[in-house]
Protein backbone atom coordinates (compact mmCIF):
# COMPACT_ATOMS: atom_id res chain seq x y z
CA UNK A 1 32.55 98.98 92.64
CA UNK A 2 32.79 102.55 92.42
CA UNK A 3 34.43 102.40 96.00
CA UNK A 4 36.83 100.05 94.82
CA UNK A 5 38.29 101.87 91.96
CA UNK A 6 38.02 105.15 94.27
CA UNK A 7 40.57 102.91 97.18
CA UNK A 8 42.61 102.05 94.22
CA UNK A 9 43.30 105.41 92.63
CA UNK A 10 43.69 106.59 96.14
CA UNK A 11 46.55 104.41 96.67
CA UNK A 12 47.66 104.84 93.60
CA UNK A 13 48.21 108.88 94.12
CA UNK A 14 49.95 108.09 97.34
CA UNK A 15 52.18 105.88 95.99
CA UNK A 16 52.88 108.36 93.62
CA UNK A 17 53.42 110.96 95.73
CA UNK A 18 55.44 108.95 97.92
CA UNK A 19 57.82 107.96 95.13
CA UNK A 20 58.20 111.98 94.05
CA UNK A 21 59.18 112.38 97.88
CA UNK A 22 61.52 109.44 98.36
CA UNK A 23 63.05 110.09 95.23
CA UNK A 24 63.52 113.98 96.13
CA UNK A 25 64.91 112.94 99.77
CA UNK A 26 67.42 110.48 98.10
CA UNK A 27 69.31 112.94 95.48
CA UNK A 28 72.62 113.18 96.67
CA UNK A 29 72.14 110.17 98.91
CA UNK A 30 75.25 108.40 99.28
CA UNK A 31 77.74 110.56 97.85
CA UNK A 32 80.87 112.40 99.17
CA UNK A 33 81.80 115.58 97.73
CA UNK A 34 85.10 117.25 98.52
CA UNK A 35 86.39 120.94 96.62
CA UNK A 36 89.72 121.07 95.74
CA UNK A 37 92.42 123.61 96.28
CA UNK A 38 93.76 122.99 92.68
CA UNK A 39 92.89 123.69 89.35
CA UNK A 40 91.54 120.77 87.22
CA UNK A 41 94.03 119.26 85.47
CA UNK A 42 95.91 119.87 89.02
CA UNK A 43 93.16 117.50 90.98
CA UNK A 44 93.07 114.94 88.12
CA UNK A 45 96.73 114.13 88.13
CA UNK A 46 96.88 114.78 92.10
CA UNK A 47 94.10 112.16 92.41
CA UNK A 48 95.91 109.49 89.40
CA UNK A 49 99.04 110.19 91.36
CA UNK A 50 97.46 109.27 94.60
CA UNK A 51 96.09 106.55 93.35
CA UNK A 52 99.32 104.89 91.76
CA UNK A 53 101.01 105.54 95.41
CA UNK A 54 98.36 103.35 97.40
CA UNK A 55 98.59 100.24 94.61
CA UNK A 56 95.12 101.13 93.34
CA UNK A 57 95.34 100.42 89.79
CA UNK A 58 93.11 103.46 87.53
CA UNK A 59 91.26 100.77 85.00
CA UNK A 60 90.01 103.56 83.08
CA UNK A 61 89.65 107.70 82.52
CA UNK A 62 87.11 109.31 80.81
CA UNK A 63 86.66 112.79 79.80
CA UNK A 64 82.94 113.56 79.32
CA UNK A 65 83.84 116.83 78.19
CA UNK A 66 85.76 115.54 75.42
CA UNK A 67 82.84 112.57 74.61
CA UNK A 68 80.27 115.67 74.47
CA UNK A 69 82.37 117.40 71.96
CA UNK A 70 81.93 114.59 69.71
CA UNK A 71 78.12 115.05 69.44
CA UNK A 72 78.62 118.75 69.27
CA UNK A 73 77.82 119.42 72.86
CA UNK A 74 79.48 121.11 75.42
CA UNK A 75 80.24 120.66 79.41
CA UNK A 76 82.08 122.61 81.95
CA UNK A 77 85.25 119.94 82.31
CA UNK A 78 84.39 116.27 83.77
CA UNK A 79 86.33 113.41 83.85
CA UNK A 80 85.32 110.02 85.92
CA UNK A 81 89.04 108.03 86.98
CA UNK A 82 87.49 103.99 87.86
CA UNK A 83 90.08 102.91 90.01
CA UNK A 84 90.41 99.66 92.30
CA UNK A 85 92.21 96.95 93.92
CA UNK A 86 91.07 93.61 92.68
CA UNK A 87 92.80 91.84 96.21
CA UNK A 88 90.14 94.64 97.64
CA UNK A 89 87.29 94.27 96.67
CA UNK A 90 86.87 90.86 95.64
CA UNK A 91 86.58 90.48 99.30
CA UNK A 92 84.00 92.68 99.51
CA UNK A 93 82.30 90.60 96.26
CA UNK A 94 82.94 87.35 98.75
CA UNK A 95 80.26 89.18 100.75
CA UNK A 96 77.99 89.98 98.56
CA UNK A 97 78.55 89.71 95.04
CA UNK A 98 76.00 92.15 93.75
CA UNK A 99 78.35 94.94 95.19
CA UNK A 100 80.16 94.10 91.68
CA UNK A 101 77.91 96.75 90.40
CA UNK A 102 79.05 98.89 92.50
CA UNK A 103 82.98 98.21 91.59
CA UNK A 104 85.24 99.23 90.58
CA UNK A 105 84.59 102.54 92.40
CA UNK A 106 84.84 105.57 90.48
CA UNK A 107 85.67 109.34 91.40
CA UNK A 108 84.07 112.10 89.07
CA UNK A 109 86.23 115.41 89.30
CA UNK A 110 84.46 118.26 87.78
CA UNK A 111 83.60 122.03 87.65
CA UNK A 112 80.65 122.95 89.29
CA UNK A 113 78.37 126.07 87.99
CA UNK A 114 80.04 128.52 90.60
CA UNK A 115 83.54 127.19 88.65
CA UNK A 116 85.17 125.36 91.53
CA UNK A 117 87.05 122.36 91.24
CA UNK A 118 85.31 119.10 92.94
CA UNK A 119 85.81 115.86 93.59
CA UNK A 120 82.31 113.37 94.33
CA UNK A 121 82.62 109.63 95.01
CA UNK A 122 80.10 106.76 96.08
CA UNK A 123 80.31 106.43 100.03
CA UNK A 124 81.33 103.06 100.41
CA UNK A 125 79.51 102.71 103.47
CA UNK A 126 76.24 103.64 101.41
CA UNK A 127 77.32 100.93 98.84
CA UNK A 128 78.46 98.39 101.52
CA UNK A 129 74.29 98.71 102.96
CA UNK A 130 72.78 99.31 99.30
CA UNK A 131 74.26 95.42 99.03
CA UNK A 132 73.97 93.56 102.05
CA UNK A 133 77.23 94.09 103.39
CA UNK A 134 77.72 94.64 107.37
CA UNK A 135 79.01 97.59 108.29
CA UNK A 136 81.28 96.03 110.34
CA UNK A 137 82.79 93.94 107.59
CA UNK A 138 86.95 94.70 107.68
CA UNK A 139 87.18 96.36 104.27
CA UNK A 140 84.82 98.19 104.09
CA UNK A 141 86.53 100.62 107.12
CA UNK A 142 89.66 100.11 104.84
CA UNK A 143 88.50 101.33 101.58
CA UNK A 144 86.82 103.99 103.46
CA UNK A 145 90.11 106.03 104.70
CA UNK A 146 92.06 104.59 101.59
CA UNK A 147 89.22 106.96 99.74
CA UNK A 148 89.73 109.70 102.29
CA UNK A 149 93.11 109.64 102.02
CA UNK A 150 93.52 109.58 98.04
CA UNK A 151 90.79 112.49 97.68
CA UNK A 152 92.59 114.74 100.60
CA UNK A 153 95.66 114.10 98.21
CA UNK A 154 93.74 115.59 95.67
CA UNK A 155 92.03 118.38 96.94
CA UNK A 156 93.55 119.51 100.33
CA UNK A 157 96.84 121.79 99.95
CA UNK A 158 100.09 119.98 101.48
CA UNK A 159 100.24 121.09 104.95
């Protein structure tokens, strides 16, 4: 009996530990971060502006800066744009409609500690596998340079 429990708790430590490790390997996992040439406000309407040029409608903004005011809290300035193309990605929900968690996509822009201007986004390549889709699939190589080329617009000075 006493080896029993011991196998158990065993396990259960390395499960444990393996969970810390996986979980530690995975931050960041998925995500594309670009820094922009332009000030805030600059990179928010650059990326809306983007956006509206490519036919990708922006369903929503959200300043979390503003939200954590409310509450009496403060953040460096944050605001998410959830953005997409319904003709899009409903293809991609053809393939596997649990990506719908996944959409629409969303781009955070924010200022980092150091005070630069970023720009992070899901990779939809990471979402495509996270749901079953093949990498292969048509769209998904679509939406990938449509979200290169609306974040370049964004944060890379006009050449």
């Amino acid at each position: 009996m006493i080896k029993i429990l011991s196998a158990v708790l065993v396990l259960m430590l390395a499960s444990l530990f393996a969970s810390a490790s996986l979980a530690g390997d995975e931050a960041g996992a998925g995500l594309i971060k670009k820094q922009s040439a332009y000030s805030f406000g600059d990179t928010v309407a650059k990326l809306e502006a983007a956006l509206t040029e490519r036919n990708i409608g922006v369903m929503n903004k959200i300043d979390h800066a503003a939200g954590a005011e409310t509450v009496g809290q403060s953040l460096r300035p944050t605001t998410l744009l959830i953005f997409g193309n319904p003709a899009i990605g409903s293809q991609l929900m053809a393939a596997s409609q649990s990506i719908g968690l996944d959409l629409p996509l969303k781009a955070l822009v924010f200022e980092d500690t150091d005070g630069n201007i970023c720009v992070e986004y899901n990779d939809i390549n990471y979402i495509a596998r996270r749901h079953g889709v093949p990498a292969v699939h048509p769209v998904v190589a679509r939406i990938a340079g449509g979200l290169e080329i609306v974040t370049d617009a964004a944060t890379k000075p006009a050449e």
